[in-house]
Protein backbone atom coordinates (compact mmCIF):
# COMPACT_ATOMS: atom_id res chain seq x y z
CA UNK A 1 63.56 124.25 106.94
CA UNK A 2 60.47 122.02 105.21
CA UNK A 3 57.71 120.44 106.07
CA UNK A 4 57.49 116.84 105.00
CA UNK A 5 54.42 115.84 104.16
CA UNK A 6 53.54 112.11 104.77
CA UNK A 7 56.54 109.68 106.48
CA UNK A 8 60.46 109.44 105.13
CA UNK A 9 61.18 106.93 102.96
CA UNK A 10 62.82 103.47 103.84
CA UNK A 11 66.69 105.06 102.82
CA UNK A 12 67.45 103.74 99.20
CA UNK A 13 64.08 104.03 98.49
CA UNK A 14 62.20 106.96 96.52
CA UNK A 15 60.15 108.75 98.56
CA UNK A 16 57.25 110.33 96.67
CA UNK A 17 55.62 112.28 98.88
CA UNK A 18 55.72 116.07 99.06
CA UNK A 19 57.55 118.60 100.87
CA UNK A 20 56.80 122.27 101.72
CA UNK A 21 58.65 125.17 102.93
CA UNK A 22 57.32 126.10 106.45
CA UNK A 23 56.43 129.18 105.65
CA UNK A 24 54.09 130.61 102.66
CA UNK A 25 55.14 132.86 100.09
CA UNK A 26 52.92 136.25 99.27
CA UNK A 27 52.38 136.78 95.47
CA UNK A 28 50.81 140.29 94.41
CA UNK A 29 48.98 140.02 91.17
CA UNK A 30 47.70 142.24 88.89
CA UNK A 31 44.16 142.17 87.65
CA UNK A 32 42.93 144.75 85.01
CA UNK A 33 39.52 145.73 83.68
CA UNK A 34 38.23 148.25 82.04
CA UNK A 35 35.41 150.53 83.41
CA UNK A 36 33.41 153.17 81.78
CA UNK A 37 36.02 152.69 79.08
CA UNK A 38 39.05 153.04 81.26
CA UNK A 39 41.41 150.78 82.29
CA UNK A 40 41.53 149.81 85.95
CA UNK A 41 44.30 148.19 87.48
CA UNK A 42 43.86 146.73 90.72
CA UNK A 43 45.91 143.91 92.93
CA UNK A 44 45.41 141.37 95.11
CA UNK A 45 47.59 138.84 96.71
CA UNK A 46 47.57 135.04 96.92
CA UNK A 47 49.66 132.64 99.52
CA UNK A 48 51.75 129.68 98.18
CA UNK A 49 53.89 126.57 99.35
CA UNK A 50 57.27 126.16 97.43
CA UNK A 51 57.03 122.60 97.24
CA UNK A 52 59.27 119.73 95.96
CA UNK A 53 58.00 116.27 94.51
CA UNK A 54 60.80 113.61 93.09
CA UNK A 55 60.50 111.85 89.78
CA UNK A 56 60.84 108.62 88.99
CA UNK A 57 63.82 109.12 86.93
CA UNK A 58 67.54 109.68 88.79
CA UNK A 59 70.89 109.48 88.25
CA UNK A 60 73.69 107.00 89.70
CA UNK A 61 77.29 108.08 89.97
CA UNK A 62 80.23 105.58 91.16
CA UNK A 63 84.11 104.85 91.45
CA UNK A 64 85.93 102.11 92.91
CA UNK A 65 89.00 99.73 92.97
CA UNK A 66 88.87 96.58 90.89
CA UNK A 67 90.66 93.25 90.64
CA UNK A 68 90.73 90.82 87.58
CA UNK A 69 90.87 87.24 87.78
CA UNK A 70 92.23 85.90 84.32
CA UNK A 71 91.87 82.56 83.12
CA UNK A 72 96.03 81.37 83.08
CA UNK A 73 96.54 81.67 79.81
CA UNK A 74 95.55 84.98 79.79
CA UNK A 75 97.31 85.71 83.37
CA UNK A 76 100.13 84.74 81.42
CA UNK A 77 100.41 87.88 79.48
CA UNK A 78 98.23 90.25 81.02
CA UNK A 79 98.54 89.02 84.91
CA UNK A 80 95.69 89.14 87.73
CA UNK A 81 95.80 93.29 87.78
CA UNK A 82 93.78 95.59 89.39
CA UNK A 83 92.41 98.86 88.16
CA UNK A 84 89.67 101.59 88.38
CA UNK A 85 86.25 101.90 87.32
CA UNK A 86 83.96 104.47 86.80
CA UNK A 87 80.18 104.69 85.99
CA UNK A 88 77.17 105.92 85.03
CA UNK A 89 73.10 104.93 85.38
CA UNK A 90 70.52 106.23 84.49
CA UNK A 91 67.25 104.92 87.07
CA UNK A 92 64.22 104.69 86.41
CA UNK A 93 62.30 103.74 89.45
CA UNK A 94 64.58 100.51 90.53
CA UNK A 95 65.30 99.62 86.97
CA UNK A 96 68.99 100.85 86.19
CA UNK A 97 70.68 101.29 82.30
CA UNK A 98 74.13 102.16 82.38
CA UNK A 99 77.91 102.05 81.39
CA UNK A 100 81.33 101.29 82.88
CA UNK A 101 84.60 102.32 81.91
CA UNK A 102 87.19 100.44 83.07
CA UNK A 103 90.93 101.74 82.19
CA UNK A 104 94.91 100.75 83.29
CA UNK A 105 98.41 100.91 82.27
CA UNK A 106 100.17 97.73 82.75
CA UNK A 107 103.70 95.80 81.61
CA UNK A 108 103.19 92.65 79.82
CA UNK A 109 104.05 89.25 81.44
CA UNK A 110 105.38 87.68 78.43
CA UNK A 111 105.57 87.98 74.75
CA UNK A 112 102.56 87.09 72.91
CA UNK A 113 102.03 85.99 68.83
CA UNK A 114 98.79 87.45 67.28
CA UNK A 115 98.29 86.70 63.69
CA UNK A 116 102.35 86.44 63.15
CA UNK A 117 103.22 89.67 64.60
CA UNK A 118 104.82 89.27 67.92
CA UNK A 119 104.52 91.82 70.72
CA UNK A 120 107.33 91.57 72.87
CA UNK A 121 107.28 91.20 76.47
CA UNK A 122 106.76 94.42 78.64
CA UNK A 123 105.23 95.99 76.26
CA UNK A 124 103.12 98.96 78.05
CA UNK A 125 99.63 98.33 77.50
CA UNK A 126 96.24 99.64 78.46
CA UNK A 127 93.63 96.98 78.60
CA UNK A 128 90.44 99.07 78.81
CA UNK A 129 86.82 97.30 79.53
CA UNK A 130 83.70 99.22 78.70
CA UNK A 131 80.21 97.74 80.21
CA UNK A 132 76.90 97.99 79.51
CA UNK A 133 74.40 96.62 81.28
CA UNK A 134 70.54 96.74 82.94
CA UNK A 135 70.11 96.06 86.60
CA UNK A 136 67.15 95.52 89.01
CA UNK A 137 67.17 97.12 92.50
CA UNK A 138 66.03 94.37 94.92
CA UNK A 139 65.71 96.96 98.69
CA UNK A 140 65.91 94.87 101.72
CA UNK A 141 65.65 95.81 105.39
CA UNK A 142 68.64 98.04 107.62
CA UNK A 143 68.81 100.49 104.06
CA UNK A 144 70.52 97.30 101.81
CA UNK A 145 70.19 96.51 98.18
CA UNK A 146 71.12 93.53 95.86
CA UNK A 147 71.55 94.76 92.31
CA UNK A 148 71.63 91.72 90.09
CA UNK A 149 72.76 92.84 85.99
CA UNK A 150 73.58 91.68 82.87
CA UNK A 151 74.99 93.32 79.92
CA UNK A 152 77.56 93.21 77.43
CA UNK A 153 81.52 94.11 77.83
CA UNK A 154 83.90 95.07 75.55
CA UNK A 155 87.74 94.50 75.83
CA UNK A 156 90.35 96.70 73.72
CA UNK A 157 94.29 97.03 73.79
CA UNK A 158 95.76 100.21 73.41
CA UNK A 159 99.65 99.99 72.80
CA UNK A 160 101.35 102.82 74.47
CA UNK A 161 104.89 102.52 73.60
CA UNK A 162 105.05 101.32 70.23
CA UNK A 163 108.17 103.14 68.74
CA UNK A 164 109.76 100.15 71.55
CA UNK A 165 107.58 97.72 69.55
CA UNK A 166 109.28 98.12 65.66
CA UNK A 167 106.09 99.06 64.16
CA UNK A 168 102.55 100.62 64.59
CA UNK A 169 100.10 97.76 65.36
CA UNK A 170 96.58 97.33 66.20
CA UNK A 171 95.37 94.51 68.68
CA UNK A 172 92.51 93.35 67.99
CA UNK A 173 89.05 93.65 70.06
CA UNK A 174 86.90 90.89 71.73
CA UNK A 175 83.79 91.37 74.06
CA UNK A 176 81.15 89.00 75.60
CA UNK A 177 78.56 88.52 77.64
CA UNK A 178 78.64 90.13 81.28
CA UNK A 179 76.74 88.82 84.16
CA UNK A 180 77.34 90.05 87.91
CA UNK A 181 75.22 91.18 91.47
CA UNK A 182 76.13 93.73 93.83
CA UNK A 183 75.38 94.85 97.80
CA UNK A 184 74.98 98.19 98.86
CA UNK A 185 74.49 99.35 101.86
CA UNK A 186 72.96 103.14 101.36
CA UNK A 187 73.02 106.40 103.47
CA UNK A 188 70.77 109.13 103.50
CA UNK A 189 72.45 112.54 102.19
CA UNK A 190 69.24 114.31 102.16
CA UNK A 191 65.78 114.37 100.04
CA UNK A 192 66.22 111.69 97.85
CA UNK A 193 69.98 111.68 97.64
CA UNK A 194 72.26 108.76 98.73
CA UNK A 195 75.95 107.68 99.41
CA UNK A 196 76.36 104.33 99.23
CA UNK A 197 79.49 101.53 99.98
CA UNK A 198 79.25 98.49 97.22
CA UNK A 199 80.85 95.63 97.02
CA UNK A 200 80.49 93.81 93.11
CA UNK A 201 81.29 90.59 91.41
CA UNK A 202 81.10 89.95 87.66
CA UNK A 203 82.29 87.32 84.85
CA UNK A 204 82.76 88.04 81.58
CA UNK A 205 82.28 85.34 78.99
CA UNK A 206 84.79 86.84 76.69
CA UNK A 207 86.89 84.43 74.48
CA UNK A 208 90.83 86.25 74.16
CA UNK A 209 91.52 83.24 72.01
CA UNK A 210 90.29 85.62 69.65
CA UNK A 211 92.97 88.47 69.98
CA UNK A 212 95.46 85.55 70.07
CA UNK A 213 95.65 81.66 70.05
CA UNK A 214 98.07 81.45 73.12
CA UNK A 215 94.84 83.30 75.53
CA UNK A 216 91.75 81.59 77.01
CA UNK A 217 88.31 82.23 77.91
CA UNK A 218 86.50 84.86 80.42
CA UNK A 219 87.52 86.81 84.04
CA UNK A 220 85.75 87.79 86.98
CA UNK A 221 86.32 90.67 88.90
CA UNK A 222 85.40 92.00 92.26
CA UNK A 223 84.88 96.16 92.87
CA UNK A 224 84.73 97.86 96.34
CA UNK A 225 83.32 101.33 95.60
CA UNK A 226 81.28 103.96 96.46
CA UNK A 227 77.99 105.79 94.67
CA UNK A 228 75.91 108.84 94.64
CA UNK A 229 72.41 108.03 93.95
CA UNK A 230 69.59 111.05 93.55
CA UNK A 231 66.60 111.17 91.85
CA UNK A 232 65.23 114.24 89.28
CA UNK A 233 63.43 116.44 91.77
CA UNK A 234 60.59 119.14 90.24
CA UNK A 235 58.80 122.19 91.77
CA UNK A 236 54.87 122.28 92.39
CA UNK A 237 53.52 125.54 94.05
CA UNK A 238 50.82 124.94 96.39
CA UNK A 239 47.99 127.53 96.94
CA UNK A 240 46.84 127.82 100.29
């Protein structure tokens, strides 16, 4: 049980205040001086508060379910797949800095030429993204949050059966600019810690044409997830 001192905070947002155990804790300590040239121990006893204060500084956790919309010359090969994502953030205050990684397995559409060397249709492929990006918490009323960010994305292509290919080849990487905004709507776990629902859309200015001639330019995607959101919490004792 605690004692919360000063009111809850609006859901999503940190709450700064304090909060005490109910109930004080008795510490003996030990003084000793020496009288008459002897040592003298004595003891007395002081009364704290266990209490807990949050920092500004927190952690964001999430997973969800993605879909990709290519541009058609890229649907062409890769198709409009869906696929996981995981990520990361670090908070600081409402500012967010994190990463997203952004794995699948798929079957290509069609065959595809890149540089001369032509991969042959279903091919097993994993097209992985990895994001980074900086977002700004913007809270609104009934515990919601729009999460506008930009940041940078990086496409790769991992060949997974390539003894069905002829040869070992590498597909070259391309990346871009990311820009995207997301709605939360936040629950209250406990002190400072939050589950959250999230829906997210994004595009990616990233130009395939340079991984091959036959693709075209940027995606967008839309996520339905869920996040974990707590802040660093640290311990002051309060003497009473």
């Amino acid at each position: 049980m605690t004692i919360l001192l000063g009111e809850i905070s609006h859901c999503q947002i940190r709450d700064n205040r304090l909060i005490c155990d109910p109930y004080p804790t008795v510490i003996n300590k030990l003084n000793r001086k020496i009288v008459n040239n002897k040592i003298v121990d004595s003891t007395y006893t002081i009364r704290i508060l266990k209490c807990v204060k949050s920092s500004p500084l927190g952690l964001k956790l999430e997973a969800g379910y993605l879909r990709y919309f290519y541009n058609r010359k890229t649907a062409e090969w890769l198709g409009q797949h869906g696929g996981p994502t995981f990520g990361l953030t670090f908070i600081i205050e409402n500012t967010n800095v994190g990463v997203k990684f952004k794995p699948w397995t798929l079957d290509t559409k069609e065959s595809l030429d890149i540089n001369g060397y032509v991969l042959p249709i279903n091919t097993k492929l994993n097209p992985i993204k990895i994001d980074y990006f900086l977002s700004y918490n913007f809270n609104l009323k009934r515990n919601f949050t729009f999460e506008p960010a930009f940041g940078y994305t990086r496409s790769s292509f991992v060949i997974l059966n390539e003894g069905n290919t002829g040869s070992s080849f590498s597909i070259p990487k391309t990346g871009g600019i990311l820009v995207g905004i997301s709605a939360s709507k936040y629950f209250t776990i406990k002190y400072n810690e939050f589950l959250s629902i999230f829906g997210n859309v994004e595009y990616a200015f990233v130009d395939y044409s340079k991984v091959s001639s036959a693709l075209g330019y940027g995606y967008f995607d839309l996520t339905l997830g869920i996040t974990f959101k707590g802040y660093f919490k640290k311990l002051v004792l309060k003497r009473i």
